[in-house]
PDB file of N, CA and C in Angstrom:
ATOM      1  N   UNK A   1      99.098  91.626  80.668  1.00  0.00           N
ATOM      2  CA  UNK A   1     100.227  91.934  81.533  1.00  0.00           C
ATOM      3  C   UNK A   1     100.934  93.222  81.087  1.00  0.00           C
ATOM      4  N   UNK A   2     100.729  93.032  79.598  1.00  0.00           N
ATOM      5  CA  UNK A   2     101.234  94.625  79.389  1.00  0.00           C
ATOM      6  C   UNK A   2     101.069  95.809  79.308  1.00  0.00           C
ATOM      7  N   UNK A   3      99.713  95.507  79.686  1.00  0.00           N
ATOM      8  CA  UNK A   3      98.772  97.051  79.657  1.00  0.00           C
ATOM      9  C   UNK A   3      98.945  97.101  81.217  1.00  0.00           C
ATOM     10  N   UNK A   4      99.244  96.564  82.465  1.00  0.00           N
ATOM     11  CA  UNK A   4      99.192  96.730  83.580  1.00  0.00           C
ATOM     12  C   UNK A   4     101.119  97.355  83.754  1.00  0.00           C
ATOM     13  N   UNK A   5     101.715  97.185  83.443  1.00  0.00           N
ATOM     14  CA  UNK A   5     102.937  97.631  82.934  1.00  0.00           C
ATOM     15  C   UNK A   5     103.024  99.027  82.892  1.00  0.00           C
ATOM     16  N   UNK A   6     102.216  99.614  81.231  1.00  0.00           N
ATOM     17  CA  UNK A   6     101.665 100.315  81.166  1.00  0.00           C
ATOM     18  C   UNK A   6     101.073 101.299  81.970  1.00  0.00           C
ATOM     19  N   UNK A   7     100.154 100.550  82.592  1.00  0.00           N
ATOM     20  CA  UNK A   7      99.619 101.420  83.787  1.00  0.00           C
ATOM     21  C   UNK A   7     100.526 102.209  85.224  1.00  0.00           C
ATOM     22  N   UNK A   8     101.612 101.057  85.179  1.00  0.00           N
ATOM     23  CA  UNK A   8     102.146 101.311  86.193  1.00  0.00           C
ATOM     24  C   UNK A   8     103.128 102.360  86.231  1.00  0.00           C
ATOM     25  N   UNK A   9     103.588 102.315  84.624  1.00  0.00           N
ATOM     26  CA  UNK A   9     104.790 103.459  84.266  1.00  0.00           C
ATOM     27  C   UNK A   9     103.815 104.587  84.308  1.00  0.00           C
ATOM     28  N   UNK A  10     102.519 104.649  83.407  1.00  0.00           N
ATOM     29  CA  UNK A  10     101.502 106.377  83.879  1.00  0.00           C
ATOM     30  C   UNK A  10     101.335 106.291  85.706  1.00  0.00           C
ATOM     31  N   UNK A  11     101.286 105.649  86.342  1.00  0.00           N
ATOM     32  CA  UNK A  11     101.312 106.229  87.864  1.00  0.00           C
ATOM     33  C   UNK A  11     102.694 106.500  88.654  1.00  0.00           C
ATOM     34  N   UNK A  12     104.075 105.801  87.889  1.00  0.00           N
ATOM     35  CA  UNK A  12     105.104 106.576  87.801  1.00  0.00           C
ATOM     36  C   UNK A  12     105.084 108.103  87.462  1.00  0.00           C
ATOM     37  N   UNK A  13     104.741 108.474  86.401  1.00  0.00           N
ATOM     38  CA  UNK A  13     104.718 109.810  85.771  1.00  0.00           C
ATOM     39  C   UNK A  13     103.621 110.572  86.529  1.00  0.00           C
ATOM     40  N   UNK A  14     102.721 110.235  86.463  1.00  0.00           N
ATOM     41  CA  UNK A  14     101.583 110.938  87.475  1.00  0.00           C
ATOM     42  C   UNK A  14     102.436 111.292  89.320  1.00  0.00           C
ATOM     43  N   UNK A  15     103.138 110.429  89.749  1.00  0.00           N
ATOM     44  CA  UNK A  15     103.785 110.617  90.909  1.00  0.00           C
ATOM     45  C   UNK A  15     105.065 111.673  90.994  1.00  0.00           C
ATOM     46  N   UNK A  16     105.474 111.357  89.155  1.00  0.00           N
ATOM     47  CA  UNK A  16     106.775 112.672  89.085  1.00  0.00           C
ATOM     48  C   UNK A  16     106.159 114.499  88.660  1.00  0.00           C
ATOM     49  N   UNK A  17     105.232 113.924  87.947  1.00  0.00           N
ATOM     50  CA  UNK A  17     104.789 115.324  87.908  1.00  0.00           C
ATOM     51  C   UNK A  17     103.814 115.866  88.872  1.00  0.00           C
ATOM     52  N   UNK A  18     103.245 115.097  89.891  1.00  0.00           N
ATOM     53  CA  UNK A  18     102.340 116.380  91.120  1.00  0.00           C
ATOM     54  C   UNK A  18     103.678 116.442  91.868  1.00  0.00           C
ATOM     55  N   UNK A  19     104.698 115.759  91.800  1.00  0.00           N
ATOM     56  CA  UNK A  19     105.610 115.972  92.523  1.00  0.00           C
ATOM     57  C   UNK A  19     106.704 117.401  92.302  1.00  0.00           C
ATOM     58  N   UNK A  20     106.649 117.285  90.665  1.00  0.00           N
ATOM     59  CA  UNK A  20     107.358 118.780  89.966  1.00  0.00           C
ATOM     60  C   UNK A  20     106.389 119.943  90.480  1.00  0.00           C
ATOM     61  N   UNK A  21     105.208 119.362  90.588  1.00  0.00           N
ATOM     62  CA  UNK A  21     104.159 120.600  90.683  1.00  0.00           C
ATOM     63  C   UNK A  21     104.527 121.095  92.089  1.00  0.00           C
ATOM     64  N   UNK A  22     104.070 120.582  92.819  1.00  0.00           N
ATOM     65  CA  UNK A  22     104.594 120.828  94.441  1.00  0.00           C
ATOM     66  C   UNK A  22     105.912 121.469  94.580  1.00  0.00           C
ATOM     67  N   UNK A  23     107.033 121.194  93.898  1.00  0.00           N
ATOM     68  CA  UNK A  23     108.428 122.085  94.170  1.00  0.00           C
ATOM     69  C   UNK A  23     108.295 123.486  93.583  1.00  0.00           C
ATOM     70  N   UNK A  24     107.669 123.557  92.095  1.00  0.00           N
ATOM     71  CA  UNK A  24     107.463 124.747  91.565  1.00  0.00           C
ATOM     72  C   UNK A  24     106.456 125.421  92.169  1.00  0.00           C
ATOM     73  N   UNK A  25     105.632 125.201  92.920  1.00  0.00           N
ATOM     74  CA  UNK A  25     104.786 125.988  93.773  1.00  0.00           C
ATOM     75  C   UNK A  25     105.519 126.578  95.008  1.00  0.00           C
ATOM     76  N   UNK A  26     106.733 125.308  95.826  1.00  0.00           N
ATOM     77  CA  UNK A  26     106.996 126.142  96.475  1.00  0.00           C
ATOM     78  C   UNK A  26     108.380 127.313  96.687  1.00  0.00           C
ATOM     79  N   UNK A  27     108.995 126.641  95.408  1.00  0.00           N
ATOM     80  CA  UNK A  27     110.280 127.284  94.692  1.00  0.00           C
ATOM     81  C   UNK A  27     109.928 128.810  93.833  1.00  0.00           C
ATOM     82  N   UNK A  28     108.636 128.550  93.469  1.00  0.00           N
ATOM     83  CA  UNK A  28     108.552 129.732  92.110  1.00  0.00           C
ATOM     84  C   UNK A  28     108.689 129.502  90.601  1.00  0.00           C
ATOM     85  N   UNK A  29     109.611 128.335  90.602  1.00  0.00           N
ATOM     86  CA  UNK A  29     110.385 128.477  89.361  1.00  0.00           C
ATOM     87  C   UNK A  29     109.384 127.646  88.381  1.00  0.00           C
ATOM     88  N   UNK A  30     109.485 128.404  87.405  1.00  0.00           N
ATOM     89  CA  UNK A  30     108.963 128.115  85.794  1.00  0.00           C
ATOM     90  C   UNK A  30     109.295 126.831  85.532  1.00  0.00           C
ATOM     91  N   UNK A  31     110.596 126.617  85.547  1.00  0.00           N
ATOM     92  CA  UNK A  31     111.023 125.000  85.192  1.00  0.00           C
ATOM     93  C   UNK A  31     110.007 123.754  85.661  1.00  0.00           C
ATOM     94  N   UNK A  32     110.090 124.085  86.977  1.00  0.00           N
ATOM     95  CA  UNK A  32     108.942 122.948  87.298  1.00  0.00           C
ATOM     96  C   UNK A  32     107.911 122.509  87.006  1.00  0.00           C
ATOM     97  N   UNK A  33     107.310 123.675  86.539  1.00  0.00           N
ATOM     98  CA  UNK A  33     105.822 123.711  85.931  1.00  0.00           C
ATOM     99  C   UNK A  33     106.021 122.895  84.598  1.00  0.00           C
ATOM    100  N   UNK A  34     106.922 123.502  83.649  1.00  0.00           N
ATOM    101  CA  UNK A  34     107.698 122.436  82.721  1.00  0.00           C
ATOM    102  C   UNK A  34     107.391 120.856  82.599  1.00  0.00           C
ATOM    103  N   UNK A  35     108.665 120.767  83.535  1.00  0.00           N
ATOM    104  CA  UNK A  35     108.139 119.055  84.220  1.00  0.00           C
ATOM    105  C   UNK A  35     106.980 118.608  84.328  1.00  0.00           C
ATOM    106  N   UNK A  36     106.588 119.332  84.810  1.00  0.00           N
ATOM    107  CA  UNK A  36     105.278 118.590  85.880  1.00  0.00           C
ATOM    108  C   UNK A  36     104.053 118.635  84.468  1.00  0.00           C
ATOM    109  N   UNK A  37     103.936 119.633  83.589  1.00  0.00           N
ATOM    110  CA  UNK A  37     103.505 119.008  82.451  1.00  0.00           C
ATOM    111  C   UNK A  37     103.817 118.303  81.595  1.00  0.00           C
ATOM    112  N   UNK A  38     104.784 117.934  81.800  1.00  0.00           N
ATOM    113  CA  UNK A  38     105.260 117.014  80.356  1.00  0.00           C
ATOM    114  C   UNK A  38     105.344 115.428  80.964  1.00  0.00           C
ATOM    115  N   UNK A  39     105.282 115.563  82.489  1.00  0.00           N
ATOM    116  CA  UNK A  39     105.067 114.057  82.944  1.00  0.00           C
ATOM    117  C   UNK A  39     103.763 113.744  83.458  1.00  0.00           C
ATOM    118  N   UNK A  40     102.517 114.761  83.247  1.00  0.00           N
ATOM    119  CA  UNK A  40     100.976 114.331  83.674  1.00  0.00           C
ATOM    120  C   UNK A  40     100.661 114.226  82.469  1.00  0.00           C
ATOM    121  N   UNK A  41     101.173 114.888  81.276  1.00  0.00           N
ATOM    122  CA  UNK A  41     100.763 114.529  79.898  1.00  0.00           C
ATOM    123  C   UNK A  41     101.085 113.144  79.334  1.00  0.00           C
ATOM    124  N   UNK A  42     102.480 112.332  79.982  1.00  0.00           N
ATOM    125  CA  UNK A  42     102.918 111.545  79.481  1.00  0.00           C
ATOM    126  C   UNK A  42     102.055 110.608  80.668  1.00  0.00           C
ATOM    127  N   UNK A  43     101.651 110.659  81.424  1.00  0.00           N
ATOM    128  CA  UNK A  43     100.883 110.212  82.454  1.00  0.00           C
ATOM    129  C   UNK A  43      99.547 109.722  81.828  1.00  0.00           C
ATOM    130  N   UNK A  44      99.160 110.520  81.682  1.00  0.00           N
ATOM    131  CA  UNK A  44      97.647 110.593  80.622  1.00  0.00           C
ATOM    132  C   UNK A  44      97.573 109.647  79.498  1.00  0.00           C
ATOM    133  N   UNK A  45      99.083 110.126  78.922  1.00  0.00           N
ATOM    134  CA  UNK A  45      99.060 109.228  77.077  1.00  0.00           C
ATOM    135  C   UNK A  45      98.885 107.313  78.123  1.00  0.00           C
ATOM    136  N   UNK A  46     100.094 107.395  78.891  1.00  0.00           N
ATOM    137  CA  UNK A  46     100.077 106.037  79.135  1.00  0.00           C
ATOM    138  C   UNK A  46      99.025 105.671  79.768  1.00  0.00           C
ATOM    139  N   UNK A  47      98.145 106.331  80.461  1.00  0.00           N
ATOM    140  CA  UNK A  47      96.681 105.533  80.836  1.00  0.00           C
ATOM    141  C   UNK A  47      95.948 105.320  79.740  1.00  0.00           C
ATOM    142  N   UNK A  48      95.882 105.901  78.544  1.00  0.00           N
ATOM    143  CA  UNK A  48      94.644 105.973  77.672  1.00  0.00           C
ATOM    144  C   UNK A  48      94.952 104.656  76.909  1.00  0.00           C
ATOM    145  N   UNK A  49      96.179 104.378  76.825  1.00  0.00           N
ATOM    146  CA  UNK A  49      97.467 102.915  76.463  1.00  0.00           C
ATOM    147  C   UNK A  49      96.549 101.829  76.992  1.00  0.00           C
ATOM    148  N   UNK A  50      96.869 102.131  78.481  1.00  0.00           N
ATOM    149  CA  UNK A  50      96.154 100.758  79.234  1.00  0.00           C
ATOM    150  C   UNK A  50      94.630 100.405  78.892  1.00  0.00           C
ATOM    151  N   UNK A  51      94.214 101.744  79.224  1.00  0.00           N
ATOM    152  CA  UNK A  51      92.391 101.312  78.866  1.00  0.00           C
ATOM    153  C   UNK A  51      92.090 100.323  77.627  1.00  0.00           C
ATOM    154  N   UNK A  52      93.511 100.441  76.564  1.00  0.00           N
ATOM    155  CA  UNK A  52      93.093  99.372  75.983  1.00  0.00           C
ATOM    156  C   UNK A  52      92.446  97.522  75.809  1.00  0.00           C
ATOM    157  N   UNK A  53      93.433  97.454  77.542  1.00  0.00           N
ATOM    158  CA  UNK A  53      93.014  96.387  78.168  1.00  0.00           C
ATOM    159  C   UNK A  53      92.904  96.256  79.104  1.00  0.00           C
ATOM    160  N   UNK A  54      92.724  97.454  79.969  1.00  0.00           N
ATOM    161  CA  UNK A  54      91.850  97.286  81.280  1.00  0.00           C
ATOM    162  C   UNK A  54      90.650  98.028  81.058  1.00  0.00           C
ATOM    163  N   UNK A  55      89.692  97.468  81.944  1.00  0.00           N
ATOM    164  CA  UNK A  55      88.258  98.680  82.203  1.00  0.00           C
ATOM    165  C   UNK A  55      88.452  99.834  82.514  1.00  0.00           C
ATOM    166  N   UNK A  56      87.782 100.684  81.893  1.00  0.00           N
ATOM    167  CA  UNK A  56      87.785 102.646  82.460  1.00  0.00           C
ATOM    168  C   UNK A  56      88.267 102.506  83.988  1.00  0.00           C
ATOM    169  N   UNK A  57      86.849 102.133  84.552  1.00  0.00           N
ATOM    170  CA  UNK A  57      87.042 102.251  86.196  1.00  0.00           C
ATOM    171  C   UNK A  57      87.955 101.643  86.499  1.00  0.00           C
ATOM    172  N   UNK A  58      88.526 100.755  86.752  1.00  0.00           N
ATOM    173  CA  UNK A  58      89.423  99.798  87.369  1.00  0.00           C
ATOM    174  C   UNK A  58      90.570 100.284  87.051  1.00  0.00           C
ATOM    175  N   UNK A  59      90.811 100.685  85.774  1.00  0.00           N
ATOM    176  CA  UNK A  59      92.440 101.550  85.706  1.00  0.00           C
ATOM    177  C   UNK A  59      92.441 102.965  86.066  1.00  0.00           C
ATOM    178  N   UNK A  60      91.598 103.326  85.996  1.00  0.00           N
ATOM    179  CA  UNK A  60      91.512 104.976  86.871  1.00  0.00           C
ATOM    180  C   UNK A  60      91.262 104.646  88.404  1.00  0.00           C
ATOM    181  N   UNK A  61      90.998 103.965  89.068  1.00  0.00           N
ATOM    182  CA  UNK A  61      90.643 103.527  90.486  1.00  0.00           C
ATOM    183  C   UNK A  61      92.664 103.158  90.705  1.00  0.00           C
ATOM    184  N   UNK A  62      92.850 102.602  90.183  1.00  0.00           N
ATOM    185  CA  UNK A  62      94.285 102.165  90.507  1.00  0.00           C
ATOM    186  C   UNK A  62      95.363 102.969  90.038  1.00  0.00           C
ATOM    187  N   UNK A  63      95.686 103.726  88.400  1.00  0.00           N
ATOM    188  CA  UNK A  63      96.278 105.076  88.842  1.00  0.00           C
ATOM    189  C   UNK A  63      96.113 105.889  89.840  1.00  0.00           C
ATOM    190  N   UNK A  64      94.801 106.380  90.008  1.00  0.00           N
ATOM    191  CA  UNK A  64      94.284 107.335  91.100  1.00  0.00           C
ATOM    192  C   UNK A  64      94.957 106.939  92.449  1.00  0.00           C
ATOM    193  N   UNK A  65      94.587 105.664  92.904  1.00  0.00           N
ATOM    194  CA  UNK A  65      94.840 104.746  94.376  1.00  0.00           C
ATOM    195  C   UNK A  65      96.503 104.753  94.191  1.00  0.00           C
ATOM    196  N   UNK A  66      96.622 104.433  93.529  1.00  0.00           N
ATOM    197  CA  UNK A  66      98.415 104.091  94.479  1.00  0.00           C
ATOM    198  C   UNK A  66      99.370 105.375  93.509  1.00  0.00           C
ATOM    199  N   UNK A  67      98.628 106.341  92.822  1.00  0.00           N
ATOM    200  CA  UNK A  67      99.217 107.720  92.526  1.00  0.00           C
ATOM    201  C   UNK A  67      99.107 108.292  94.292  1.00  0.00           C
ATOM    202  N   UNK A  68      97.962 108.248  94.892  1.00  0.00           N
ATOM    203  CA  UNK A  68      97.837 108.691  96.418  1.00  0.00           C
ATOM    204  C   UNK A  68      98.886 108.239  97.125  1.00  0.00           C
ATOM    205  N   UNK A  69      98.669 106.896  97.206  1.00  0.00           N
ATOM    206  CA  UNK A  69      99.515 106.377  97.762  1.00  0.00           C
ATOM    207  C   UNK A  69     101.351 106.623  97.639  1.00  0.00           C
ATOM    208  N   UNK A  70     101.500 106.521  96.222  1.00  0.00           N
ATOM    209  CA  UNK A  70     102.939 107.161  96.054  1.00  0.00           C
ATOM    210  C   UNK A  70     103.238 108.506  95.884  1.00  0.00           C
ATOM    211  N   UNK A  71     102.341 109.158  96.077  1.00  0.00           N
ATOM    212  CA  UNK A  71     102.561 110.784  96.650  1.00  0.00           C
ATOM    213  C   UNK A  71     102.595 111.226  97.484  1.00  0.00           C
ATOM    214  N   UNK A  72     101.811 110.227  98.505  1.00  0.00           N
ATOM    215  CA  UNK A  72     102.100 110.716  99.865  1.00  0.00           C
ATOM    216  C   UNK A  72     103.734 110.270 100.430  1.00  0.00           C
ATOM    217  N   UNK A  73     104.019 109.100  99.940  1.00  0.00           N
ATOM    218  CA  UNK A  73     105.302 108.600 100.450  1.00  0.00           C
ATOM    219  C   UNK A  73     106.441 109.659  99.860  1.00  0.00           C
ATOM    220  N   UNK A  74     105.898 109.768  98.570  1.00  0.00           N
ATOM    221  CA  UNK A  74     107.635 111.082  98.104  1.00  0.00           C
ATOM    222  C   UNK A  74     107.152 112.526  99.304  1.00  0.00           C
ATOM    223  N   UNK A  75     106.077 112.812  99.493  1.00  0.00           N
ATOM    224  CA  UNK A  75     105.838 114.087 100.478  1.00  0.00           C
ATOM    225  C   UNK A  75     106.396 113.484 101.855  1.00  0.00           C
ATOM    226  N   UNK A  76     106.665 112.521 102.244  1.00  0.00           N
ATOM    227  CA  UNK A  76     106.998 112.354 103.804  1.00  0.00           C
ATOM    228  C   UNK A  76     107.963 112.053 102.970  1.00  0.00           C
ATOM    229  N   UNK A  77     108.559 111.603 102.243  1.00  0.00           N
ATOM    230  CA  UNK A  77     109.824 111.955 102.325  1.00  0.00           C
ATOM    231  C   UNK A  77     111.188 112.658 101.746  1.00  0.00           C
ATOM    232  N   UNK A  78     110.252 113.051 100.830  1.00  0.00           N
ATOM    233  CA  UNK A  78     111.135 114.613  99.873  1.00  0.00           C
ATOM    234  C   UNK A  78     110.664 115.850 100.525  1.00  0.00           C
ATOM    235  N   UNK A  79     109.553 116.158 101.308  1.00  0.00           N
ATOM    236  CA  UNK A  79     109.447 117.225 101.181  1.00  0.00           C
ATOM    237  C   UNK A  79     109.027 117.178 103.417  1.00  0.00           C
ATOM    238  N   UNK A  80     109.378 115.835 103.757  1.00  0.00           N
ATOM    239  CA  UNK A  80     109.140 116.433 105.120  1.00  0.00           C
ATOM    240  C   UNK A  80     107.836 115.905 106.140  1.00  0.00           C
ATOM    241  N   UNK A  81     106.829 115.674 105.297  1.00  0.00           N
ATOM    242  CA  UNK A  81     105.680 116.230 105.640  1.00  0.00           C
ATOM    243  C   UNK A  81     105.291 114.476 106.543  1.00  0.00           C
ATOM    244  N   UNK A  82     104.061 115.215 107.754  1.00  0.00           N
ATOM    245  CA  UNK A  82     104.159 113.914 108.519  1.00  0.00           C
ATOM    246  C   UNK A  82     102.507 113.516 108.031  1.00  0.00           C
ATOM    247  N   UNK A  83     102.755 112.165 108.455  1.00  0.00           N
ATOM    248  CA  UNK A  83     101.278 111.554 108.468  1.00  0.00           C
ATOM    249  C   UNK A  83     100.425 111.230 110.049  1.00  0.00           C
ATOM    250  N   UNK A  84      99.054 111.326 110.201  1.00  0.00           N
ATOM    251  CA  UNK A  84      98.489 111.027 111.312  1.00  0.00           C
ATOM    252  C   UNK A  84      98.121 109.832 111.249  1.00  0.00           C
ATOM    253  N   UNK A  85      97.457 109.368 112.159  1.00  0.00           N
ATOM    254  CA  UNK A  85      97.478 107.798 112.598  1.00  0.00           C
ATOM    255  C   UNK A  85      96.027 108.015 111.392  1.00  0.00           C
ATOM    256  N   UNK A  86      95.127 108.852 111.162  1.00  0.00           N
ATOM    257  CA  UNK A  86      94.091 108.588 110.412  1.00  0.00           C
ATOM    258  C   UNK A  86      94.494 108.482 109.111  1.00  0.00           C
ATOM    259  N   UNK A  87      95.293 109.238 108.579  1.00  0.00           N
ATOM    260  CA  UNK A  87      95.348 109.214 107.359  1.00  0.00           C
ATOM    261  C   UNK A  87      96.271 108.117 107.035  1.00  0.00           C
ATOM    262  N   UNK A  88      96.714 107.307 107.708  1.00  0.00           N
ATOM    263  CA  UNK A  88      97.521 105.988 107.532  1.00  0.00           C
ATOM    264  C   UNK A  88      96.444 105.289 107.114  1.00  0.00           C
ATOM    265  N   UNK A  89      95.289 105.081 108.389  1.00  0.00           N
ATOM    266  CA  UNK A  89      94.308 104.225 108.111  1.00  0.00           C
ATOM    267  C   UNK A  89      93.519 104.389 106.604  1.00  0.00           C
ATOM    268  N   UNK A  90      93.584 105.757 106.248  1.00  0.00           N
ATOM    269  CA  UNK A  90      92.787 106.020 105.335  1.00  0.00           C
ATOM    270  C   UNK A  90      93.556 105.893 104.001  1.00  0.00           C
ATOM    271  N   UNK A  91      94.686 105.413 104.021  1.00  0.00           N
ATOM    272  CA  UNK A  91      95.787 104.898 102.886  1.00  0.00           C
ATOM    273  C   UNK A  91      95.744 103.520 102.964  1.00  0.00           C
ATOM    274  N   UNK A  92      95.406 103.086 103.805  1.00  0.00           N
ATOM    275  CA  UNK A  92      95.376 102.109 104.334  1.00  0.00           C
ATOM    276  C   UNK A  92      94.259 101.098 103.040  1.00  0.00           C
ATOM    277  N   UNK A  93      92.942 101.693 103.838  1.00  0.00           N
ATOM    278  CA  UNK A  93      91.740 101.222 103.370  1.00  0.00           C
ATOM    279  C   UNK A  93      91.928 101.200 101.655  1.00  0.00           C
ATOM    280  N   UNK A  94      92.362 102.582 101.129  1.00  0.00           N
ATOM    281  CA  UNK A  94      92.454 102.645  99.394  1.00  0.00           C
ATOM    282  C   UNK A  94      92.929 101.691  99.680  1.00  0.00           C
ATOM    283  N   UNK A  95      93.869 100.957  99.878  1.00  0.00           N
ATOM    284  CA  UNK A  95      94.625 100.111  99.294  1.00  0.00           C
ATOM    285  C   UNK A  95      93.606  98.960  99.090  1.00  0.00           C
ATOM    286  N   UNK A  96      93.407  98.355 100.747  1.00  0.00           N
ATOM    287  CA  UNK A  96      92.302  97.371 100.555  1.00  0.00           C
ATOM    288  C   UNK A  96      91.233  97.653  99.313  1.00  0.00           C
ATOM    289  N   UNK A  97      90.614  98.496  99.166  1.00  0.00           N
ATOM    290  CA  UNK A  97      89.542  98.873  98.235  1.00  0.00           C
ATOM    291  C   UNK A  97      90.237  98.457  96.772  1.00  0.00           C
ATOM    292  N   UNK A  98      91.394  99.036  96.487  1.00  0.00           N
ATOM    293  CA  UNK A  98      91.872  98.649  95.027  1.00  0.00           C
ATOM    294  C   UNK A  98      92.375  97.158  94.983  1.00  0.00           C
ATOM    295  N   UNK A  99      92.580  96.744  95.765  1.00  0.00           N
ATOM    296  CA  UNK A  99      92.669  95.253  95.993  1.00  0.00           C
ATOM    297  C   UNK A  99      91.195  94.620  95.591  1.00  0.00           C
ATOM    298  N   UNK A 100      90.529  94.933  96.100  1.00  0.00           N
ATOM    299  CA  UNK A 100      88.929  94.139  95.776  1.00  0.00           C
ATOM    300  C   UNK A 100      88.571  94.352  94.209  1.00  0.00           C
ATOM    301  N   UNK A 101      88.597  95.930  93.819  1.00  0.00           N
ATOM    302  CA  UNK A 101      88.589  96.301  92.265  1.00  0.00           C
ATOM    303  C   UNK A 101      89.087  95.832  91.781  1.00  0.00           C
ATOM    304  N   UNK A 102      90.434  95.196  91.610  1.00  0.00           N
ATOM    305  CA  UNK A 102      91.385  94.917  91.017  1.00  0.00           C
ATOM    306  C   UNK A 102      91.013  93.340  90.594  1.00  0.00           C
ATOM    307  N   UNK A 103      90.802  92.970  92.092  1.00  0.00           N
ATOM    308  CA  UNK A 103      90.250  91.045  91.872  1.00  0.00           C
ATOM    309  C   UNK A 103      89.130  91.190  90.809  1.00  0.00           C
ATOM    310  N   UNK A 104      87.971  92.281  91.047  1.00  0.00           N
ATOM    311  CA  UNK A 104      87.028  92.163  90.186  1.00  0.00           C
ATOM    312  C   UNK A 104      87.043  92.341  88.942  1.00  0.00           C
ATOM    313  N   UNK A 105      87.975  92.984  89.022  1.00  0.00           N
ATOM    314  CA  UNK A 105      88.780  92.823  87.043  1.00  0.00           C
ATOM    315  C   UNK A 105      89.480  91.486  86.499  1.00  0.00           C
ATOM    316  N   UNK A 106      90.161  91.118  87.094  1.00  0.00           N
ATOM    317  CA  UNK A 106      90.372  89.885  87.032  1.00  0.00           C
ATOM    318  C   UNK A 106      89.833  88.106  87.056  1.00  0.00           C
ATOM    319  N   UNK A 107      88.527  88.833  87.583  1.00  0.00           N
ATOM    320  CA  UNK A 107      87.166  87.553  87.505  1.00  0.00           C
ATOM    321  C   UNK A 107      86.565  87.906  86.270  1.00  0.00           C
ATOM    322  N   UNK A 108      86.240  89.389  86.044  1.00  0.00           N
ATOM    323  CA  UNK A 108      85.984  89.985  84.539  1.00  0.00           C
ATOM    324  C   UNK A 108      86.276  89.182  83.525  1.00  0.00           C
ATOM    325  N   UNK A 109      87.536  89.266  83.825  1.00  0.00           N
ATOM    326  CA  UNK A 109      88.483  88.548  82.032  1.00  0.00           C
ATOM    327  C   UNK A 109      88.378  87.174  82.054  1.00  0.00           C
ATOM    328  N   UNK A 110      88.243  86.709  83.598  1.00  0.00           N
ATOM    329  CA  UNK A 110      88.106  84.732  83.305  1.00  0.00           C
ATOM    330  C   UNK A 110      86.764  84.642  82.958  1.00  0.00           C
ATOM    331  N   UNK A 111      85.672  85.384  83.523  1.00  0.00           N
ATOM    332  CA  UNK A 111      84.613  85.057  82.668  1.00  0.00           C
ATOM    333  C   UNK A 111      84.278  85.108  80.714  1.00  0.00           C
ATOM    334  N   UNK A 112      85.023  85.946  80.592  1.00  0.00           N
ATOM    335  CA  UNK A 112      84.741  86.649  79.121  1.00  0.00           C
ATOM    336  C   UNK A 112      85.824  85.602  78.268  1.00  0.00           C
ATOM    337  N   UNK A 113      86.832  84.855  79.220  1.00  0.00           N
ATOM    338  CA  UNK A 113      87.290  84.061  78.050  1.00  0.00           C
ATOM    339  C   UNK A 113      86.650  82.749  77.916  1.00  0.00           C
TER     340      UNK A 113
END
C-alpha cells in the first residue's frame, strides 16, 4: 500500500513538472525550467521507490497512464486547451487498459503469497 502511495505522489510531481515545463516554454522564463526539473527528478526518485514493490511495467504503465490523464486535465484547465470527442475516448480507453494492468498486478502478488 505504500509503494502505491509512493507511486502516486511521483505522478503528482511528474504532473507538476510537464506542467512547469509548458509555462516556461510559453512564458520564456528560466524559473520554470527550474521547477519543472526539480519535480521530474523528484518524480523519477519516487518511482524508482515504488518499483520496490511494484513490477517495472505495471508502475510505469500507471505513472505514465494517469500522468496523461492528469495533464491533460491541468491543460483544459490551467492553460485553456479543449478536448475532442476522440481524444476523450482515447483517455478514456488508457484508463480502462490500466485498470486491467493494474488487476494483473494484483493477481501477481496473491499468487506469489
Amino acid at each position: 500500500m505504500v509503494a502505491w502511495l509512493i507511486l502516486m505522489a511521483a505522478i503528482v510531481c511528474e504532473i507538476v513538472g510537464t506542467s512547469f515545463m509548458a509555462i516556461a516554454a510559453r512564458s520564456g522564463g528560466y524559473l520554470g525550467y527550474l521547477w519543472m526539473s526539480l519535480a521530474l527528478a523528484l518524480s523519477y526518485y519516487l518511482l524508482s521507490l515504488a518499483l520496490r514493490a511494484i513490477s517495472v511495467g505495471v508502475a510505469y504503465a500507471v505513472w505514465e497512464g494517469l500522468g496523461l490523464v492528469g495533464l491533460t486535465a491541468v491543460s483544459v484547465w490551467l492553460f485553456g486547451e479543449k478536448l475532442v470527442p476522440q481524444e476523450v475516448l482515447g483517455l478514456g480507453l488508457a484508463l480502462l487498459g490500466l485498470v486491467f494492468v493494474t488487476m494483473g498486478e494484483t493477481h501477481d502478488e496473491e499468487a506469489a503469497a
